[in-house]
C-alpha atoms as a PDB file:
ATOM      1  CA  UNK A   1     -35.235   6.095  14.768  1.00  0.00           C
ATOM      2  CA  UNK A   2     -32.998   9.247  13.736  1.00  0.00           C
ATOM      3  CA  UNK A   3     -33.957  11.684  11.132  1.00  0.00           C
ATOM      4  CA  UNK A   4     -31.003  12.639   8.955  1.00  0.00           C
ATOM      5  CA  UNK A   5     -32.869  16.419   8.679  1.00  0.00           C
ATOM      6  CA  UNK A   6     -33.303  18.389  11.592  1.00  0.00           C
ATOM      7  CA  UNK A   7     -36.383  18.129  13.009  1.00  0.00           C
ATOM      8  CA  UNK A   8     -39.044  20.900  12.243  1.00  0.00           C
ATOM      9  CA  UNK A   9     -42.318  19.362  13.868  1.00  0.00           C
ATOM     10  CA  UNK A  10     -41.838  19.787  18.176  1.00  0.00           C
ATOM     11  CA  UNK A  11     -44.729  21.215  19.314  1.00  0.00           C
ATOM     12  CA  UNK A  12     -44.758  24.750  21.599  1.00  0.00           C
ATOM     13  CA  UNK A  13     -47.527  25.113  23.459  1.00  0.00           C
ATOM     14  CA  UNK A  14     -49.626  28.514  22.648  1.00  0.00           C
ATOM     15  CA  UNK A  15     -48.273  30.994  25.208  1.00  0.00           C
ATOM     16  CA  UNK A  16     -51.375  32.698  25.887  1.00  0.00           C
ATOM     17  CA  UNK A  17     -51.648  35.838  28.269  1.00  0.00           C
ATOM     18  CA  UNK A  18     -52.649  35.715  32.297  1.00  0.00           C
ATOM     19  CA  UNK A  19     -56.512  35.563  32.404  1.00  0.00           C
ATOM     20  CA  UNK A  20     -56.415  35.281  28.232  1.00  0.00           C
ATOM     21  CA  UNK A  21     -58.328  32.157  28.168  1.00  0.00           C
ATOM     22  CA  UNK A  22     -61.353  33.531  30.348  1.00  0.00           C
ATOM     23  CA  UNK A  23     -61.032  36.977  28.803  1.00  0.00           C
ATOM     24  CA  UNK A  24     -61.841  37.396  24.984  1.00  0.00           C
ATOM     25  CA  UNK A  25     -60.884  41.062  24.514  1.00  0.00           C
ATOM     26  CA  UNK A  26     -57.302  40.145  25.820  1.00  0.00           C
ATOM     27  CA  UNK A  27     -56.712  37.641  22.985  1.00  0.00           C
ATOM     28  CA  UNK A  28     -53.847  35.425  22.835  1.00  0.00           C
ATOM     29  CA  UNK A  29     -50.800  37.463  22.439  1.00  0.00           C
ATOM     30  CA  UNK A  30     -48.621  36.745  24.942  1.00  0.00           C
ATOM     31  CA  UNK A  31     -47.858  39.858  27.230  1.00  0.00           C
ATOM     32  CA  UNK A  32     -45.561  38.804  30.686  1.00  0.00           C
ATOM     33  CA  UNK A  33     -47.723  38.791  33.861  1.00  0.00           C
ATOM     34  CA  UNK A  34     -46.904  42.061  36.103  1.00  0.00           C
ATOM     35  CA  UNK A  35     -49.765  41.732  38.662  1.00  0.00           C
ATOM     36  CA  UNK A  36     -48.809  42.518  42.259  1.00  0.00           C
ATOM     37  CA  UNK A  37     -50.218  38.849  43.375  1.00  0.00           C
ATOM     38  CA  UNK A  38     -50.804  37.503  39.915  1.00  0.00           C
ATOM     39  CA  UNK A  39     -50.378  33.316  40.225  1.00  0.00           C
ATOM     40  CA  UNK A  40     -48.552  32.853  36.670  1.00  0.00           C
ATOM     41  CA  UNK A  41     -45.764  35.252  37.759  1.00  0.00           C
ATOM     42  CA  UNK A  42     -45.405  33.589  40.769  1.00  0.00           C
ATOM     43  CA  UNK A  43     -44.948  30.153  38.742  1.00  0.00           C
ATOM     44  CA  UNK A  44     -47.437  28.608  40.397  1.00  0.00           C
ATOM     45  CA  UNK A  45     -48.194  24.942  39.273  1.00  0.00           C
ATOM     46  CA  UNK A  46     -51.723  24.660  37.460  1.00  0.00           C
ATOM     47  CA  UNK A  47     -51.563  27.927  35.442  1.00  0.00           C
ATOM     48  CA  UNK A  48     -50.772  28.177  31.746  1.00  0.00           C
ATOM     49  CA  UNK A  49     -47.279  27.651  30.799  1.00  0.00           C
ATOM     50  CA  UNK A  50     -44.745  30.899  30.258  1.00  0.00           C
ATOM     51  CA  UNK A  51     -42.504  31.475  27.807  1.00  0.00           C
ATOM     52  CA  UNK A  52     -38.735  29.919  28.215  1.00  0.00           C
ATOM     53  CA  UNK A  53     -35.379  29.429  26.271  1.00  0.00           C
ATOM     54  CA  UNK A  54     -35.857  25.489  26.270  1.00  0.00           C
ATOM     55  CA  UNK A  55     -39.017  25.556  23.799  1.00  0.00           C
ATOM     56  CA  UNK A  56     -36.798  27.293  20.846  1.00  0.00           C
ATOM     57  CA  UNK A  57     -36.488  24.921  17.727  1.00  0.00           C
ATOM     58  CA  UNK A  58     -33.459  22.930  16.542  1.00  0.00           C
ATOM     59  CA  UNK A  59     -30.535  25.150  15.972  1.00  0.00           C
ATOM     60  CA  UNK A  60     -30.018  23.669  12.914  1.00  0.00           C
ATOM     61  CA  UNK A  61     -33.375  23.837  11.445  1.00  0.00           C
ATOM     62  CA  UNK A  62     -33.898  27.583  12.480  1.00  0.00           C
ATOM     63  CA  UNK A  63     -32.882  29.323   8.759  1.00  0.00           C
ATOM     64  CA  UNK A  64     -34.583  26.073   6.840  1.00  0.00           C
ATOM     65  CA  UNK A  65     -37.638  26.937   4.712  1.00  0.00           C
ATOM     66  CA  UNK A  66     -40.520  24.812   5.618  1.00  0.00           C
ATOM     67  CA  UNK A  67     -39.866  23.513   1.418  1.00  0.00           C
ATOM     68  CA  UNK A  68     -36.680  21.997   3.145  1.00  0.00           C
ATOM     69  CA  UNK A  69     -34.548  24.574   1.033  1.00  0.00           C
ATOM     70  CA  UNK A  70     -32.148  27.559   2.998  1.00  0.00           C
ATOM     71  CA  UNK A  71     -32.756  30.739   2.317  1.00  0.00           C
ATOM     72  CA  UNK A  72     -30.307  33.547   0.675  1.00  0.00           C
ATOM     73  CA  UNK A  73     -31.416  37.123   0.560  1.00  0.00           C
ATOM     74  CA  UNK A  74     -30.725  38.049  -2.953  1.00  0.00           C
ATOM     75  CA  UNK A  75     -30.382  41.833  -3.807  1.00  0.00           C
ATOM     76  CA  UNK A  76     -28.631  41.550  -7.380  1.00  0.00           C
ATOM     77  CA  UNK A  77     -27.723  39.267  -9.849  1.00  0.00           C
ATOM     78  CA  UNK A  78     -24.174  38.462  -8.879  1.00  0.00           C
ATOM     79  CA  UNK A  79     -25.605  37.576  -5.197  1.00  0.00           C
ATOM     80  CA  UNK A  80     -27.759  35.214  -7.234  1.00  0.00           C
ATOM     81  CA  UNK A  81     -25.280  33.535  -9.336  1.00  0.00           C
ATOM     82  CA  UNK A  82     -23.569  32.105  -5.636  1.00  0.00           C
ATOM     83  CA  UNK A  83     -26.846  30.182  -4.756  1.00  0.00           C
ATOM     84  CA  UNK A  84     -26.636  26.819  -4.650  1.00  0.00           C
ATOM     85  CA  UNK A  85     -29.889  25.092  -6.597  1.00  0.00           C
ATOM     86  CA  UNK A  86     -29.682  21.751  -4.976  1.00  0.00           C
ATOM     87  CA  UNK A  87     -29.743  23.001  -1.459  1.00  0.00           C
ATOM     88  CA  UNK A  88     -30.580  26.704  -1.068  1.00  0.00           C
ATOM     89  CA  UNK A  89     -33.595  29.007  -2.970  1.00  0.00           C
ATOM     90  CA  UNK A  90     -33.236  32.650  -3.282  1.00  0.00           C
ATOM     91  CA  UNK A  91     -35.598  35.572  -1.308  1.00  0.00           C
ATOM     92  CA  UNK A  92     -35.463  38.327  -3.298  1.00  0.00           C
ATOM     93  CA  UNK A  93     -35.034  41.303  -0.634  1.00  0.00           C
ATOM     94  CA  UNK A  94     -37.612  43.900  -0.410  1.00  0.00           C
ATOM     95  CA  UNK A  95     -36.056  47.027  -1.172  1.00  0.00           C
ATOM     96  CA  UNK A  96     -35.714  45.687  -4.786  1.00  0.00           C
ATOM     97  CA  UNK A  97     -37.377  47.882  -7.167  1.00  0.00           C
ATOM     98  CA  UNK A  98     -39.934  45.840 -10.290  1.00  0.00           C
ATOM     99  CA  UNK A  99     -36.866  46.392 -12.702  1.00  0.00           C
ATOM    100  CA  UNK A 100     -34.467  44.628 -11.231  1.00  0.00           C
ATOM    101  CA  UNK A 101     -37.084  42.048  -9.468  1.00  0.00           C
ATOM    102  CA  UNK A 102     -37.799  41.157 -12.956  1.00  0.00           C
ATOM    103  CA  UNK A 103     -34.081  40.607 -13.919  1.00  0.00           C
ATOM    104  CA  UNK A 104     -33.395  38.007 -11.040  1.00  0.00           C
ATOM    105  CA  UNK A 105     -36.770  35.962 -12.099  1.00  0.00           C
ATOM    106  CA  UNK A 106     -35.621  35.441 -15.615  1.00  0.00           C
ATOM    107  CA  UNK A 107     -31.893  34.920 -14.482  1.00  0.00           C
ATOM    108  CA  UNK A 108     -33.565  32.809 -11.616  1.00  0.00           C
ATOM    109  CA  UNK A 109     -35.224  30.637 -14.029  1.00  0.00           C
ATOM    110  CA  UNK A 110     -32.423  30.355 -16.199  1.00  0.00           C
ATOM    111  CA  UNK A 111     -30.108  28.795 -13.635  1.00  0.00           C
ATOM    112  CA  UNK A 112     -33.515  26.585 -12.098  1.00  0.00           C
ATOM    113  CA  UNK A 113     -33.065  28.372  -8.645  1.00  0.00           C
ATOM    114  CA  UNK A 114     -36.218  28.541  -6.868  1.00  0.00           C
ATOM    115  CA  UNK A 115     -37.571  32.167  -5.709  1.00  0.00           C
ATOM    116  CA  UNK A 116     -40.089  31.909  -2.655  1.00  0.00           C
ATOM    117  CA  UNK A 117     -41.168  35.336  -2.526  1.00  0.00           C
ATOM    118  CA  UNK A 118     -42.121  35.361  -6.044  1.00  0.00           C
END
């Protein structure tokens, strides 16, 4: 069966380092294997999987909030009056000072546009 949506839930596997899983101090961020002899560079079958362009998500689902909503960077209050309330919500951007934050919340909930970053 077809989902109308794009689909959000295919699983990566966690890309862990060479040696990460025997090695606690190396943790699990994923660092590319530069050993001289090292078997995950080599691509050796049996070793944990590497990083590659076919595990990126749906191109279609990549801007989608995990709400189902798109996001807009909002700045000011005519950048929030072009948001759609049916289909997109609003992320206030960062380098908004508290006076004008406050502005877009009240115009926000005037005009029932959801703000994630609230």
């Amino acid at each position: 069966m077809k989902r109308s949506t794009p689909d959000r839930s295919k699983r990566t596997p966690r890309f862990v380092r060479n040696r990460g899983i025997y090695m606690r101090r190396l943790g699990v961020k994923w660092r590319k294997s530069r050993g001289i002899g090292s078997k995950m560079r080599l691509l050796i079958g049996g070793k944990t999987r590497r990083p590659k362009g076919g595990y990126g998500s749906d191109r279609r689902a990549r801007s989608i909030h995990p709400s189902g909503y798109w996001e807009v960077i909002v700045s000011n209050l005519d950048e929030l009056e072009s948001v759609d309330p049916s289909s997109q919500a609003a992320r206030i951007s960062g380098k908004v000072g508290l006076m004008k934050r406050e502005k877009i919340l009240a115009r926000a909930d005037e005009l029932r546009i959801r703000v994630l970053n609230r």
